[in-house]
C-alpha atoms as a PDB file:
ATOM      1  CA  UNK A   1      19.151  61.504  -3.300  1.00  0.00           C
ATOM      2  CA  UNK A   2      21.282  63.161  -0.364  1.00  0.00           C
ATOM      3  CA  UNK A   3      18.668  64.995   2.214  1.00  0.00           C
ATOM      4  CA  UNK A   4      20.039  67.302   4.697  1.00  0.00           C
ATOM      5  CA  UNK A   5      17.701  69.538   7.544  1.00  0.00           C
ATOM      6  CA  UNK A   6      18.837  71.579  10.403  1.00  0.00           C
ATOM      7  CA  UNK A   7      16.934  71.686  13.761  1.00  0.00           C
ATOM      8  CA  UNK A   8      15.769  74.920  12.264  1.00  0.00           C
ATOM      9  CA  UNK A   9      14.441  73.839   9.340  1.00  0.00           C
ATOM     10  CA  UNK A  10      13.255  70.914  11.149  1.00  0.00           C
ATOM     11  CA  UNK A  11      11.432  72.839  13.621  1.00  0.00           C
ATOM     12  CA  UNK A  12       9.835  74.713  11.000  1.00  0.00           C
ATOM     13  CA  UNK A  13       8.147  71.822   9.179  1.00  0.00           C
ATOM     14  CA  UNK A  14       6.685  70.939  11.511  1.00  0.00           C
ATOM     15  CA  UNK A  15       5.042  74.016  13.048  1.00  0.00           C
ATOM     16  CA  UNK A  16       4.190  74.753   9.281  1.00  0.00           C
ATOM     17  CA  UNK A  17       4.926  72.818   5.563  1.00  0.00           C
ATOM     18  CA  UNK A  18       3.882  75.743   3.883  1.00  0.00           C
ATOM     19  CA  UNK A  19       6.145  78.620   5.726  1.00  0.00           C
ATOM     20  CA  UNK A  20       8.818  75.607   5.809  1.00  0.00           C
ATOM     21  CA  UNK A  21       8.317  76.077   1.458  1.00  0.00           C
ATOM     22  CA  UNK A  22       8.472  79.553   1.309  1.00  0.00           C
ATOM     23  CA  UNK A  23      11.854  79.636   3.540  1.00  0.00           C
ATOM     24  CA  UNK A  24      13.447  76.504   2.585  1.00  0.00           C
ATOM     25  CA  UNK A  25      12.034  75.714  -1.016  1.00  0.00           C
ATOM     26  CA  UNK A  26      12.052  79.110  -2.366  1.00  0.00           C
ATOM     27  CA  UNK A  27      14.820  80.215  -0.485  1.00  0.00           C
ATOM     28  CA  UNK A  28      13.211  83.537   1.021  1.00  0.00           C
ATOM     29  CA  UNK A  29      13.738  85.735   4.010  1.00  0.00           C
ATOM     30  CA  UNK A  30      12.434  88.963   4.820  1.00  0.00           C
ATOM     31  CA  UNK A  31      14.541  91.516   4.008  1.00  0.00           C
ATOM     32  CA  UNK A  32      15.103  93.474   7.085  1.00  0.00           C
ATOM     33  CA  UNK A  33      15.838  90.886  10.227  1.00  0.00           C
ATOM     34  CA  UNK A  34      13.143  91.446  12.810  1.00  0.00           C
ATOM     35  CA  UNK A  35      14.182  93.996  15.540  1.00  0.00           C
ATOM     36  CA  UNK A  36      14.259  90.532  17.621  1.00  0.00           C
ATOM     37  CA  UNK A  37      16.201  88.712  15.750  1.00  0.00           C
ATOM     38  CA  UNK A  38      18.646  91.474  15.172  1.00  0.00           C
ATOM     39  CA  UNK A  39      18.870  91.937  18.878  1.00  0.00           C
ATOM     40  CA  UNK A  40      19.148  87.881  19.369  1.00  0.00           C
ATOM     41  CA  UNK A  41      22.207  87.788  17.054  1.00  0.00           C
ATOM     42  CA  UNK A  42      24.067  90.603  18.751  1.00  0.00           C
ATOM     43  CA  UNK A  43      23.454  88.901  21.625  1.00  0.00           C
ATOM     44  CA  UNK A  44      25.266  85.742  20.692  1.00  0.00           C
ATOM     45  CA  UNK A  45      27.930  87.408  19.385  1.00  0.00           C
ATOM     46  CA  UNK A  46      28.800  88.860  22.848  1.00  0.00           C
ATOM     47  CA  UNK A  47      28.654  86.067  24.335  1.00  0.00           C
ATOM     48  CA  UNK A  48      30.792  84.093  21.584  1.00  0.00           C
ATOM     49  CA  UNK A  49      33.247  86.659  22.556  1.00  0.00           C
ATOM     50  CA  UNK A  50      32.764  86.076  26.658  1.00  0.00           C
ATOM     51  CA  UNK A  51      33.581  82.667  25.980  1.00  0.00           C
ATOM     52  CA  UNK A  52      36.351  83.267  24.368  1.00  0.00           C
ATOM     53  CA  UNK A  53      37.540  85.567  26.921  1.00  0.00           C
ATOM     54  CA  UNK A  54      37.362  88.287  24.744  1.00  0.00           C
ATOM     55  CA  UNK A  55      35.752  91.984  24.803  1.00  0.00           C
ATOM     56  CA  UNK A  56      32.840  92.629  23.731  1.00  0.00           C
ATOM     57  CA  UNK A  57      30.060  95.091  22.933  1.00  0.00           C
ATOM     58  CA  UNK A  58      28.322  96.452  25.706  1.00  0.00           C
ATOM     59  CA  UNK A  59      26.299  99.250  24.191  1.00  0.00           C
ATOM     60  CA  UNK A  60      22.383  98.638  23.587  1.00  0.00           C
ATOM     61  CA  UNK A  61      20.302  96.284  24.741  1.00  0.00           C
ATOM     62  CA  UNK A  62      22.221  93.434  23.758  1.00  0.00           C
ATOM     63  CA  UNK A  63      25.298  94.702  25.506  1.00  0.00           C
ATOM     64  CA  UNK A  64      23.156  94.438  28.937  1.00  0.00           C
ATOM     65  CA  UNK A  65      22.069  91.260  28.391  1.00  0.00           C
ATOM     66  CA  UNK A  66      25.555  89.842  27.870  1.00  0.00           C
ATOM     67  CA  UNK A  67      26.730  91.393  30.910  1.00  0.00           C
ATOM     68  CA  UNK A  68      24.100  90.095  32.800  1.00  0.00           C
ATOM     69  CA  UNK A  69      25.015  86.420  31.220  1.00  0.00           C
ATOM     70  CA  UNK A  70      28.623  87.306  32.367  1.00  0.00           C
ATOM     71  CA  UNK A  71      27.330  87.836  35.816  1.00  0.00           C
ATOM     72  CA  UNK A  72      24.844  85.048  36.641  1.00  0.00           C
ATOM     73  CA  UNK A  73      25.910  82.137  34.124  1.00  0.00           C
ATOM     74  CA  UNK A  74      28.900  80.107  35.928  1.00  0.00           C
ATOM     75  CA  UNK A  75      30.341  79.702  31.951  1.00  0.00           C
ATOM     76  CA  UNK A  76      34.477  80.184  33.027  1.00  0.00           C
ATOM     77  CA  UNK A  77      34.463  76.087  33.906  1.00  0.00           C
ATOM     78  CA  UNK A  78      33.050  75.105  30.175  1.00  0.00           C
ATOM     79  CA  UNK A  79      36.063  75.872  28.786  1.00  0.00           C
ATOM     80  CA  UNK A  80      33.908  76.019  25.491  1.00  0.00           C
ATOM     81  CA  UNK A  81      34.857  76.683  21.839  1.00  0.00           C
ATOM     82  CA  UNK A  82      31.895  79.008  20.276  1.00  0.00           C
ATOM     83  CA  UNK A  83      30.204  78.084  16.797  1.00  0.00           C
ATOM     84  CA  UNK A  84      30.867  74.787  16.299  1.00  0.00           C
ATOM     85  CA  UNK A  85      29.624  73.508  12.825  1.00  0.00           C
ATOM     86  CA  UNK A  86      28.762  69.689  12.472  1.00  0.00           C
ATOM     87  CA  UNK A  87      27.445  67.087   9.652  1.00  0.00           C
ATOM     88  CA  UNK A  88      26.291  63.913  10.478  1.00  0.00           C
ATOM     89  CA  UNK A  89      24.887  61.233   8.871  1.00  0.00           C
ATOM     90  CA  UNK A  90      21.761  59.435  10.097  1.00  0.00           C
ATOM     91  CA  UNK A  91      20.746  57.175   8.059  1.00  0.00           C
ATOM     92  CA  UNK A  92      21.525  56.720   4.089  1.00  0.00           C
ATOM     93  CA  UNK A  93      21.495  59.838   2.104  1.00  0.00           C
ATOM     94  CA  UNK A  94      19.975  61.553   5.330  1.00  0.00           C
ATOM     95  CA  UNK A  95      21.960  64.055   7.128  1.00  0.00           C
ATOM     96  CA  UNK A  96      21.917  66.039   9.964  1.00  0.00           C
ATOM     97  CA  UNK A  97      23.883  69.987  10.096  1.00  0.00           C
ATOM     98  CA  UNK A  98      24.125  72.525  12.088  1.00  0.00           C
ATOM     99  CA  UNK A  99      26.106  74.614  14.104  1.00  0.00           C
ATOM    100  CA  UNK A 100      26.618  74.443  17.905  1.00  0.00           C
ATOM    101  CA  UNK A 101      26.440  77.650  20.036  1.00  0.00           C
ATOM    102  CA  UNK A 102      29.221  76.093  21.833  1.00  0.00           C
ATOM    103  CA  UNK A 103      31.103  72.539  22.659  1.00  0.00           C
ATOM    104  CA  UNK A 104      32.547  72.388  26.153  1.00  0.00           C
ATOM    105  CA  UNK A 105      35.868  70.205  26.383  1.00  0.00           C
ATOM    106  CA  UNK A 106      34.185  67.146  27.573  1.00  0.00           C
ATOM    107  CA  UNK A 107      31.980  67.141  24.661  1.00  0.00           C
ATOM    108  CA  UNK A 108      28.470  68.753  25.941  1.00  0.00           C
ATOM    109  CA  UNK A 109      26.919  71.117  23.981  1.00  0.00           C
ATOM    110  CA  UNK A 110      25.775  74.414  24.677  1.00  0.00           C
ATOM    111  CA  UNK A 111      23.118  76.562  23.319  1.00  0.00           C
ATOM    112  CA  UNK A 112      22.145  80.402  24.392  1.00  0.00           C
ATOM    113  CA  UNK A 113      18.296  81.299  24.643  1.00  0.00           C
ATOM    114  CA  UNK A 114      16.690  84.501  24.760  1.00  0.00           C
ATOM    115  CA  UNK A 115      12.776  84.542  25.518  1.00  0.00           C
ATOM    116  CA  UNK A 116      10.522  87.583  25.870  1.00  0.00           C
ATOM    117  CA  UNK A 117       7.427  87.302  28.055  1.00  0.00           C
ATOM    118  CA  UNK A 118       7.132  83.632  28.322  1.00  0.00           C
ATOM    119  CA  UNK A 119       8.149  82.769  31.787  1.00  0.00           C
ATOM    120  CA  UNK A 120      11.485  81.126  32.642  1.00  0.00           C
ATOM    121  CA  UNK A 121       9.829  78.058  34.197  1.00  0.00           C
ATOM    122  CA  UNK A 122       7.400  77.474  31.767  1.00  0.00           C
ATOM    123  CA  UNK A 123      10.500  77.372  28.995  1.00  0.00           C
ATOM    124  CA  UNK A 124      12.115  75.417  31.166  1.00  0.00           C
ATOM    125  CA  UNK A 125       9.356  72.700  31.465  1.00  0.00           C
ATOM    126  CA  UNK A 126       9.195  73.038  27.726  1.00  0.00           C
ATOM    127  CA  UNK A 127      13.144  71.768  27.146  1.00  0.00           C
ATOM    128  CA  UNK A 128      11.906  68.209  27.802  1.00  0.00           C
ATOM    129  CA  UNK A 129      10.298  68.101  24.549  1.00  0.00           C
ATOM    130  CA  UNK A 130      12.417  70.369  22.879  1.00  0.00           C
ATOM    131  CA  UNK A 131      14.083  68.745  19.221  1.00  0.00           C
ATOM    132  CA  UNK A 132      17.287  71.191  19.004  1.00  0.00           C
ATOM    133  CA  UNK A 133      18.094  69.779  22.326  1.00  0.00           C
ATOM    134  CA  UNK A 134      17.620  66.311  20.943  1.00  0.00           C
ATOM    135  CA  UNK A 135      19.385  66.731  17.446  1.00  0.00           C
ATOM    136  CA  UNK A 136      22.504  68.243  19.524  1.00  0.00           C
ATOM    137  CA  UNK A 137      22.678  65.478  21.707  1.00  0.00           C
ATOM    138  CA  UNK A 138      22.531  62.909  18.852  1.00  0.00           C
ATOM    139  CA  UNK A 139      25.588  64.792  16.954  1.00  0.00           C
ATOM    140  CA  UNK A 140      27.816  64.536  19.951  1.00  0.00           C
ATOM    141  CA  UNK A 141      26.744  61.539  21.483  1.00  0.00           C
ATOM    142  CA  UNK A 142      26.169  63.269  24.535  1.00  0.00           C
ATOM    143  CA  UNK A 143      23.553  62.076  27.143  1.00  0.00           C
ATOM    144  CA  UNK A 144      23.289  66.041  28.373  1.00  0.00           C
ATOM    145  CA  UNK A 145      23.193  69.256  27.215  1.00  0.00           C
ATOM    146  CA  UNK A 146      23.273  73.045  28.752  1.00  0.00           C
ATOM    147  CA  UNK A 147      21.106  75.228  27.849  1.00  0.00           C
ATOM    148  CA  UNK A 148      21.372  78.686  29.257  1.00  0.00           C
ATOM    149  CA  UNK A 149      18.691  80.851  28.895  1.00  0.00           C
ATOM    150  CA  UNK A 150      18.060  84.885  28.758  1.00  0.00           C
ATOM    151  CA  UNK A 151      14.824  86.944  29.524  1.00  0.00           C
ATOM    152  CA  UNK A 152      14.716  90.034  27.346  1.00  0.00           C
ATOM    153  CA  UNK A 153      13.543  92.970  29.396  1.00  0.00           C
ATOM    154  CA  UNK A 154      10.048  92.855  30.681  1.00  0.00           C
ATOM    155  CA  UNK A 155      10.366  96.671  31.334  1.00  0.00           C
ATOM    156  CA  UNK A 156      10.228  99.229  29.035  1.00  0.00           C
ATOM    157  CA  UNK A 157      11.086 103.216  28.174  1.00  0.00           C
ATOM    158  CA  UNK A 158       9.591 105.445  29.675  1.00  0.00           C
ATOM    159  CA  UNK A 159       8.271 108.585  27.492  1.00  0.00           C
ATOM    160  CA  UNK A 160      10.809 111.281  28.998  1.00  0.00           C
ATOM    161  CA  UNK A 161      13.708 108.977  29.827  1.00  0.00           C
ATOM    162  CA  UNK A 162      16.655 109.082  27.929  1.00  0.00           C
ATOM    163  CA  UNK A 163      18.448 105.896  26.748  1.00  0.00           C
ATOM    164  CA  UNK A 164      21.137 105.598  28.484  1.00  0.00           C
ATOM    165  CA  UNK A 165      18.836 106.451  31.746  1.00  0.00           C
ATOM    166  CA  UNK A 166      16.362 102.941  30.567  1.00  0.00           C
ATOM    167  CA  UNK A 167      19.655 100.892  30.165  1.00  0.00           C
ATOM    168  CA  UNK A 168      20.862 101.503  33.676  1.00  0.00           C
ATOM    169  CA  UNK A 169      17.603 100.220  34.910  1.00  0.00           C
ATOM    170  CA  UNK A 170      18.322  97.071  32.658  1.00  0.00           C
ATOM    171  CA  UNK A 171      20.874  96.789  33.901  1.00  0.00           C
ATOM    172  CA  UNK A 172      19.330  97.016  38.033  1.00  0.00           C
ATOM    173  CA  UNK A 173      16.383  94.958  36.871  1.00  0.00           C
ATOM    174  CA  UNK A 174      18.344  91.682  35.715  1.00  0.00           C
ATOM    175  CA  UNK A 175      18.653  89.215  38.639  1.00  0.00           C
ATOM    176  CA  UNK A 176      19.100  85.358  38.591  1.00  0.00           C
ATOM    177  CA  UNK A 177      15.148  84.932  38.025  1.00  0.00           C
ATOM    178  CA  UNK A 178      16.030  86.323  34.738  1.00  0.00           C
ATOM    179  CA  UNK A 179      18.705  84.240  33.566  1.00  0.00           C
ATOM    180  CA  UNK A 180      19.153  80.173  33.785  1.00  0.00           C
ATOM    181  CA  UNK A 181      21.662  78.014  33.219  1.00  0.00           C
ATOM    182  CA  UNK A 182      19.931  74.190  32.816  1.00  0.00           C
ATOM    183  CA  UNK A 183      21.280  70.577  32.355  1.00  0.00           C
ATOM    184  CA  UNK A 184      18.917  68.727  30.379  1.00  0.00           C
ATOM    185  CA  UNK A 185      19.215  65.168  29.690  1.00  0.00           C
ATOM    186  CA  UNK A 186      17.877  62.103  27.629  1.00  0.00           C
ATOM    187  CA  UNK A 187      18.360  58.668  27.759  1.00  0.00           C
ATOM    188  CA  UNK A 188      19.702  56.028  24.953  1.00  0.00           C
ATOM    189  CA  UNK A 189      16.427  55.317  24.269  1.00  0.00           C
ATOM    190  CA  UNK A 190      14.992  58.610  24.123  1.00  0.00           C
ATOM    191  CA  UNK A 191      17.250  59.710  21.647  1.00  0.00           C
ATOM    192  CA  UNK A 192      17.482  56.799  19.747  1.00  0.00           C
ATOM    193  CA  UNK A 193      13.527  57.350  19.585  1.00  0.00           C
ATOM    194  CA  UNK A 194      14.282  60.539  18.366  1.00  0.00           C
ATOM    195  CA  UNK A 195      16.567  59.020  15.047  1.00  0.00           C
ATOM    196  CA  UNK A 196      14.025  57.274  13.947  1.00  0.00           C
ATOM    197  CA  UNK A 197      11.816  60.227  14.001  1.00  0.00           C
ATOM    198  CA  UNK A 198      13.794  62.674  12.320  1.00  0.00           C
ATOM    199  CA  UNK A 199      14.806  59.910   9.520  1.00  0.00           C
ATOM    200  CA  UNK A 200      11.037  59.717   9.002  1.00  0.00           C
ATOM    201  CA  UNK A 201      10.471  63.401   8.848  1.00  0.00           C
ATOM    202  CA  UNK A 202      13.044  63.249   6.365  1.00  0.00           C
ATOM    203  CA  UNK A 203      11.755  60.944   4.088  1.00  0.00           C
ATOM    204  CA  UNK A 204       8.630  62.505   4.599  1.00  0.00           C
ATOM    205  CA  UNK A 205       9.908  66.065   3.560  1.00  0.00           C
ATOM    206  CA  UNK A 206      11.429  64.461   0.620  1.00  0.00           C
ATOM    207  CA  UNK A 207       8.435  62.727  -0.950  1.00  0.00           C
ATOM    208  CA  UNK A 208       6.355  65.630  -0.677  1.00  0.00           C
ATOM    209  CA  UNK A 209       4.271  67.191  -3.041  1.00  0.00           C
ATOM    210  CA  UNK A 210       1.557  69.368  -1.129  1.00  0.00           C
ATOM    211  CA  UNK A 211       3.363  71.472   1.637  1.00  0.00           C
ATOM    212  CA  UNK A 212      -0.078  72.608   3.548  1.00  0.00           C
ATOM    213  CA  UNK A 213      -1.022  75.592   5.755  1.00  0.00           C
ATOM    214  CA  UNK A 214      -0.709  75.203   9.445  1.00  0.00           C
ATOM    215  CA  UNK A 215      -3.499  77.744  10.627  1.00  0.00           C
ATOM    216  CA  UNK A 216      -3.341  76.866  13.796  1.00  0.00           C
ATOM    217  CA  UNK A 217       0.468  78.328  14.413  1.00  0.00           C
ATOM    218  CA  UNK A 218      -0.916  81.161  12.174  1.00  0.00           C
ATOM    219  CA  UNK A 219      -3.007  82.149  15.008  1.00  0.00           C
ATOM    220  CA  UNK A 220      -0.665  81.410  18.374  1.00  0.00           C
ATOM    221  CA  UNK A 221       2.817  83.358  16.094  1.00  0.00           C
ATOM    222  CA  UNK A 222       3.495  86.170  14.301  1.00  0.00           C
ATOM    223  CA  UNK A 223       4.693  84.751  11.008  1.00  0.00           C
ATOM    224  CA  UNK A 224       7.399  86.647   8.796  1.00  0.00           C
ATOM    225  CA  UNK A 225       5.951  85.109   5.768  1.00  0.00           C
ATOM    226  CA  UNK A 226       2.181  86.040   6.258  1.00  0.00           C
ATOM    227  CA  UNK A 227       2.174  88.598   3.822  1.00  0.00           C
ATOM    228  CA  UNK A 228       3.264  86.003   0.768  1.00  0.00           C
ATOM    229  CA  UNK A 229       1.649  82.802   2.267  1.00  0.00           C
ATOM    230  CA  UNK A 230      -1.761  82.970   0.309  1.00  0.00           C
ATOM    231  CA  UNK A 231      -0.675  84.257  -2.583  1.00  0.00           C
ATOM    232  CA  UNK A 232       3.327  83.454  -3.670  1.00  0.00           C
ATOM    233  CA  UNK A 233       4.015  82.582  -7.193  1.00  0.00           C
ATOM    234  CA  UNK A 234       7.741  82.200  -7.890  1.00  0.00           C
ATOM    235  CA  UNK A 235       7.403  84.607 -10.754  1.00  0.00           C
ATOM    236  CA  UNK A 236       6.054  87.392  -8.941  1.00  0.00           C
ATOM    237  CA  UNK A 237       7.378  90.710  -7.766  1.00  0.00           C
ATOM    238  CA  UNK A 238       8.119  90.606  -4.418  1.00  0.00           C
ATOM    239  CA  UNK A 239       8.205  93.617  -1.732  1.00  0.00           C
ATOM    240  CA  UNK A 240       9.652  93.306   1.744  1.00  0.00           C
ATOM    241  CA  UNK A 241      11.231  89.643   0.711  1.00  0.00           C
ATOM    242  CA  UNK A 242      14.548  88.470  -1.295  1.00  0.00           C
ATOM    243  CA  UNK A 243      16.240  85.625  -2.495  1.00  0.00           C
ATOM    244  CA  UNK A 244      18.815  83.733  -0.281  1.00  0.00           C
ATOM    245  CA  UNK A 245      22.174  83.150  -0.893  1.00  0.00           C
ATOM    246  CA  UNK A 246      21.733  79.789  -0.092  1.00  0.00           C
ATOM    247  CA  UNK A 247      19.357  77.650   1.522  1.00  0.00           C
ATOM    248  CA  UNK A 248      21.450  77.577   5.294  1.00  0.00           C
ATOM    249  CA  UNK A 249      23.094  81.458   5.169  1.00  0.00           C
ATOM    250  CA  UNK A 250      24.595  80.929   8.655  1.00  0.00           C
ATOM    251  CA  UNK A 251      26.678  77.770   7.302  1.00  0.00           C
ATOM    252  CA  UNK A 252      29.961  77.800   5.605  1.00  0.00           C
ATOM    253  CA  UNK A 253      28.791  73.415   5.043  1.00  0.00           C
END
């Protein structure tokens, strides 16, 4: 039996089994992207095209934050390639895929954060436990990684102001306190650690039978799935959800 997880779907089993089921089993999304996530992906795509030294979009929100990445990220000396896909094996019939935000030339990978309130240093402190990290640095044998991270607006319209008028403060409120660039790092035997962990979680997902509620996450994040979680039958009519395409959409592996 050939297993294969993403960080993603990695990250979501174990915050919860049962919204990892609903997403990965079933194969459901919402059907209209969160205005976050909608705002996260335009944001990526600007700054794919900044690291290809190419234009870009610079209307909306998005727009601001990728010039503000333009401005206080030191990216030109990456000499990155954008969206690199990956599939590696870790152990037999366990897999590992993905795709990269970006590989620099000497093989370090990059990934692009955006965070809302949560406070840059407190993120930061975070990355030393974070798995993506981990998972990206075990694909490319890398013993580092750069994370660069962005802090959506903390300010916000005001009732007579006009949109264009709440960009251009955007624009005057981003400063380096608002955006990072970070090297983190793990050793050979942190990482190696880490295998052996995600082979397990693996084997663990596979076996499976009972994918249970985590109501504990239910109560620190908004879920996209809380509507369905009690109460999902496969047969069922559903409103607000549809089927995937397949079970990793932003893969071509």
């Amino acid at each position: 039996m050939i297993t294969e997880l993403t960080a993603s779907m990695i990250g979501t089993y174990k915050r919860c089994p049962r919204r990892y089921e609903l997403e990965y089993i079933h194969n459901l999304k919402p059907t209209e992207p969160s205005e976050a996530l909608a705002i996260g992906s335009s944001y990526h795509a600007n700054v794919e095209n900044i690291l290809k030294r190419e234009s870009y979009d610079h209307e909306g929100l998005a727009g601001k934050m990728a010039e503000a990445f333009e401005e206080y990220i030191e990216w030109e000396d990456w000499d990155a390639q954008p969206e690199q896909e990956f599939k590696v094996r870790l152990s037999r019939g366990i897999y590992l895929k993905g795709k990269l935000d970006a590989l620099t030339s000497d093989g370090i990978p990059v990934e692009h954060k955006t965070i809302g309130q949560y406070s840059l240093e407190k993120y930061i402190d975070h990355l030393a436990y974070d798995d993506q990290i981990a998972i990206y640095m075990l694909v490319t044998q890398s013993p580092r990684a750069i994370y660069t991270i962005m802090q959506k607006p903390t300010i916000r319209q005001w009732k007579n102001e006009s949109e264009a008028e709440y960009l251009e403060r955007v624009s005057q409120w981003y400063s380096p306190e608002h955006v990072k660039s970070v090297n983190v790092v793990r050793t050979v035997g942190e990482l190696e650690a880490k295998r052996e962990e995600l082979i397990y979680l693996a084997k663990q997902i596979r076996q499976t039978k009972l994918f249970w509620r985590n109501p504990n996450t239910c109560a620190l994040t908004s879920c996209p799935y809380a509507s369905i979680c009690l109460n999902y039958e496969p047969d069922m009519q559903l409103v607000g959800y549809e089927k995937k395409g397949r079970r990793n959409e932003e893969l071509t592996i």
